[in-house]
C-alpha atoms as a PDB file:
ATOM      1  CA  UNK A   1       0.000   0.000   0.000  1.00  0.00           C
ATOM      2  CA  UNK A   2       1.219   3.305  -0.793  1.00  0.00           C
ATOM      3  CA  UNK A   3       1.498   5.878   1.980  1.00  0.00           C
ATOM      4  CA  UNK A   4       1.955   9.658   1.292  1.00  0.00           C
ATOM      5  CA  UNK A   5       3.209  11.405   3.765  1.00  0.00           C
ATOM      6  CA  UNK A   6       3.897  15.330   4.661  1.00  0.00           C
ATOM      7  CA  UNK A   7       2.935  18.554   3.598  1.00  0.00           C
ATOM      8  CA  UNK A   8       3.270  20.703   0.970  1.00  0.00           C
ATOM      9  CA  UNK A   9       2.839  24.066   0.750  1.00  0.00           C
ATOM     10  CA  UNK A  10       1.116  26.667  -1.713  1.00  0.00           C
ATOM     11  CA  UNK A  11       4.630  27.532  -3.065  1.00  0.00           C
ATOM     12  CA  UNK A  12       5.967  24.195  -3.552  1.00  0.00           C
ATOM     13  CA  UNK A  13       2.484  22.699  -5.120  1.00  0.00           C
ATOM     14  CA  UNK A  14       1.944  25.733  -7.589  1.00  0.00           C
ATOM     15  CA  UNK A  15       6.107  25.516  -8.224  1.00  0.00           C
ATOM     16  CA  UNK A  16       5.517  22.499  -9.350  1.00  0.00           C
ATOM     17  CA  UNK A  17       2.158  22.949 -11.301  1.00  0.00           C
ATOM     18  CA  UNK A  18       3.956  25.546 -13.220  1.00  0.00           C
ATOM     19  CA  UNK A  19       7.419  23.897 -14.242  1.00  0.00           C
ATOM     20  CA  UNK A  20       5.344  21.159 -15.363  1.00  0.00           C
ATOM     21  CA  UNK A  21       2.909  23.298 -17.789  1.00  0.00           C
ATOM     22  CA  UNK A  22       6.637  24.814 -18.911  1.00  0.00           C
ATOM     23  CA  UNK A  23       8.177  21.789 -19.728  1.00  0.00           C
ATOM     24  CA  UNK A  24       4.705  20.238 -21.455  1.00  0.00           C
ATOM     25  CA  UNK A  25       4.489  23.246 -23.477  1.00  0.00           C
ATOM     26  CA  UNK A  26       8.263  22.858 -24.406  1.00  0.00           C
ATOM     27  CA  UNK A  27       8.011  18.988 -25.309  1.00  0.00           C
ATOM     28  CA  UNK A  28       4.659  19.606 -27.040  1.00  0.00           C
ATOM     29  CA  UNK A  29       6.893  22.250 -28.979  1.00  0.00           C
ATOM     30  CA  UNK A  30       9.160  19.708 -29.875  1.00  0.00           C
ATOM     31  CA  UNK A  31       6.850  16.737 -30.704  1.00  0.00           C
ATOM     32  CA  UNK A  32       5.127  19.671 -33.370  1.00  0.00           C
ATOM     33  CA  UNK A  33       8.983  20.811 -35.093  1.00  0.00           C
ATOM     34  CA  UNK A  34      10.225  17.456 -34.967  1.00  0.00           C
ATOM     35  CA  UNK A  35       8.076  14.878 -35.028  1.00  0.00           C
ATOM     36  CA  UNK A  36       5.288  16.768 -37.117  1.00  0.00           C
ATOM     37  CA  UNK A  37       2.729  16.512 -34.353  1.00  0.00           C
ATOM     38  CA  UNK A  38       3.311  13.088 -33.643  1.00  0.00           C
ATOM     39  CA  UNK A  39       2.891  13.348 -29.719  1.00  0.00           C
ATOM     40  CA  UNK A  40       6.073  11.361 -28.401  1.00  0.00           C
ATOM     41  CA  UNK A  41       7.815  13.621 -25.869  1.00  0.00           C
ATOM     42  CA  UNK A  42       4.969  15.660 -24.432  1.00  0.00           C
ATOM     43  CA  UNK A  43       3.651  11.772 -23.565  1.00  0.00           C
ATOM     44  CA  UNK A  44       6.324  10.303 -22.457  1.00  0.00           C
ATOM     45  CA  UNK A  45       6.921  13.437 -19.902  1.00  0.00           C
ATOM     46  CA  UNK A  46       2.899  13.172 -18.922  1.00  0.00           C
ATOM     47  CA  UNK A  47       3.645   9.309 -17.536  1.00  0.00           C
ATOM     48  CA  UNK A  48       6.711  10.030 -16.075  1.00  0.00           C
ATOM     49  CA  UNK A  49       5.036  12.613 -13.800  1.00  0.00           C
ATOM     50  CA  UNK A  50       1.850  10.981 -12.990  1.00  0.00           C
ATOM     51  CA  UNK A  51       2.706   9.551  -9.838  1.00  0.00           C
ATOM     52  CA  UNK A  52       4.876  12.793  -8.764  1.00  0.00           C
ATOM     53  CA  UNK A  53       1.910  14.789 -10.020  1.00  0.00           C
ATOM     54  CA  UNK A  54      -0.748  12.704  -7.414  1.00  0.00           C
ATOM     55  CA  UNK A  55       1.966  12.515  -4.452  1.00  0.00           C
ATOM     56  CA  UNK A  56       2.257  16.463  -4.419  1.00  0.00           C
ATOM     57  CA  UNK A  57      -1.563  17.200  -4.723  1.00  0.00           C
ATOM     58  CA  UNK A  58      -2.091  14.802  -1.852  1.00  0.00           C
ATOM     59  CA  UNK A  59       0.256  16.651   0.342  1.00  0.00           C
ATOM     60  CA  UNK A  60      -0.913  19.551  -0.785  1.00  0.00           C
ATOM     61  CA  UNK A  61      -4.556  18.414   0.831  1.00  0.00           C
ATOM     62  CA  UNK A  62      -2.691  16.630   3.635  1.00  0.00           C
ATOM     63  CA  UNK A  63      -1.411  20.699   4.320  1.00  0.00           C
ATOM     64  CA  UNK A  64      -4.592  21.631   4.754  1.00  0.00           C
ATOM     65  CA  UNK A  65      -5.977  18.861   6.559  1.00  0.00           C
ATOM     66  CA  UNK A  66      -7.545  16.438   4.021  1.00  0.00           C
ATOM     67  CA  UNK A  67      -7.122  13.261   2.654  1.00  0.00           C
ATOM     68  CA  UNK A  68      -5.355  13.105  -0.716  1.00  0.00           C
ATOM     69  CA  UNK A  69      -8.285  11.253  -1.802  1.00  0.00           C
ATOM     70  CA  UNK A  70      -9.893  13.933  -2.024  1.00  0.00           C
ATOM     71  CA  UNK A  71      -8.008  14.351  -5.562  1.00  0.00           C
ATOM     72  CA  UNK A  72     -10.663  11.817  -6.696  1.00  0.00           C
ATOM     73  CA  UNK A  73     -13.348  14.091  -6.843  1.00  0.00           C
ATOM     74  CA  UNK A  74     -11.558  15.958 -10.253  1.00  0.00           C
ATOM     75  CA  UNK A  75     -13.451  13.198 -11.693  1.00  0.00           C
ATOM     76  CA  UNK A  76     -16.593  15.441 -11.610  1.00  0.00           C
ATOM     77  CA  UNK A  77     -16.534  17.352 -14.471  1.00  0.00           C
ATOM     78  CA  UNK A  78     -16.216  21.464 -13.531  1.00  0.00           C
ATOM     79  CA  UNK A  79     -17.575  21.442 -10.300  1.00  0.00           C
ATOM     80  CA  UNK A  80     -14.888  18.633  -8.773  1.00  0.00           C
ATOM     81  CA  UNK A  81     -12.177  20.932 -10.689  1.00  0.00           C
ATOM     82  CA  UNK A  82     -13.575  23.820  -8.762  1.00  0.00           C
ATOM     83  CA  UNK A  83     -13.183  22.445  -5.474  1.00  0.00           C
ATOM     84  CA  UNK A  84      -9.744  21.091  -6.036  1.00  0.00           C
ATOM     85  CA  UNK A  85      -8.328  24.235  -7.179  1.00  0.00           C
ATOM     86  CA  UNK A  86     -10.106  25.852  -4.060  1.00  0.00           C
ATOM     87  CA  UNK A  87      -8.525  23.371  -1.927  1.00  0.00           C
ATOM     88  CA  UNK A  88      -4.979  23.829  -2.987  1.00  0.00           C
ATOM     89  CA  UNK A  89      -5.556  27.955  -3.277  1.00  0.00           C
ATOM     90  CA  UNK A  90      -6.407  27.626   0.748  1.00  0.00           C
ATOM     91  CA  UNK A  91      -3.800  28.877   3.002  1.00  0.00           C
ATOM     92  CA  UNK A  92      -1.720  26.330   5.088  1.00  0.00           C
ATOM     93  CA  UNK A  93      -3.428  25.334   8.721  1.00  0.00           C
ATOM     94  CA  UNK A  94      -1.596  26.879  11.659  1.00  0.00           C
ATOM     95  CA  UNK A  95      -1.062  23.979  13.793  1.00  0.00           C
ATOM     96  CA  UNK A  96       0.304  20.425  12.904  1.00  0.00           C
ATOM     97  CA  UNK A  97      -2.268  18.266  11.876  1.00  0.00           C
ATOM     98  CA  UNK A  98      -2.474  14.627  11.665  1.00  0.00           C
ATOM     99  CA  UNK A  99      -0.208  14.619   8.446  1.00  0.00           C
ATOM    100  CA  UNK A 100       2.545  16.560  10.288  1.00  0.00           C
ATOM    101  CA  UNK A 101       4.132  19.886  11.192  1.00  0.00           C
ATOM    102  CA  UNK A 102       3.400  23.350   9.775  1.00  0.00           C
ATOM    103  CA  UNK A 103       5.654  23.273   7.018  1.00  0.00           C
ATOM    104  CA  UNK A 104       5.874  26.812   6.893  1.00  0.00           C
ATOM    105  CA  UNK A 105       7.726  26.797  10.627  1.00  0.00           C
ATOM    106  CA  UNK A 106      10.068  24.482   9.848  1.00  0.00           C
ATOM    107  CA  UNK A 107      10.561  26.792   6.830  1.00  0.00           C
ATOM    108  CA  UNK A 108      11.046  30.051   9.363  1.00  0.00           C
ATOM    109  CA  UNK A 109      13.291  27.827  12.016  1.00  0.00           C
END
């Protein structure tokens, strides 16, 4: 059984989110020039990140005090996208929670 543990904060989750769209944009580039649209690089980046991709979102959640499952409901079209992006714009609880300490102190210490 996998077990994700930790927190992540605002920073690091949208950090990542945004290196990622950079280097899908950049391999989807390259797919286009090279390949003439034949989607190689751009897919072979998309699975290598998957699992990265879930264990950040779920610490993300686990920063604010829910269960990465809660990724699951991004299966509901719009509104479930809604909510998630809600849930990782929220603001990192005070106190450690049962998924750890404020990562944010351990950040000032």
């Amino acid at each position: 059984m996998l077990v994700l543990v930790g927190r992540a904060t605002r920073t690091e989750f949208w950090m990542f989110v945004l290196v990622n769209i950079f280097i899908t944009i950049i391999a989807e580039l390259i797919d286009k020039l090279i390949l003439n649209g034949l989607l190689v690089f751009s897919t072979l980046y998309n699975l290598a990140v998957l699992i990265p991709t879930f264990a950040v979102g779920a610490r993300r959640l686990h920063d604010i005090g829910k269960t990465g499952w809660w990724q699951l409901i991004g299966i509901i079209p719009v509104l479930g996208w809604i909510v998630l992006i809600v849930y990782f714009c929220t603001d990192t609880q005070d106190k450690k929670n049962s998924y750890g300490l404020n990562p944010k102190e351990s950040l000032q210490k």
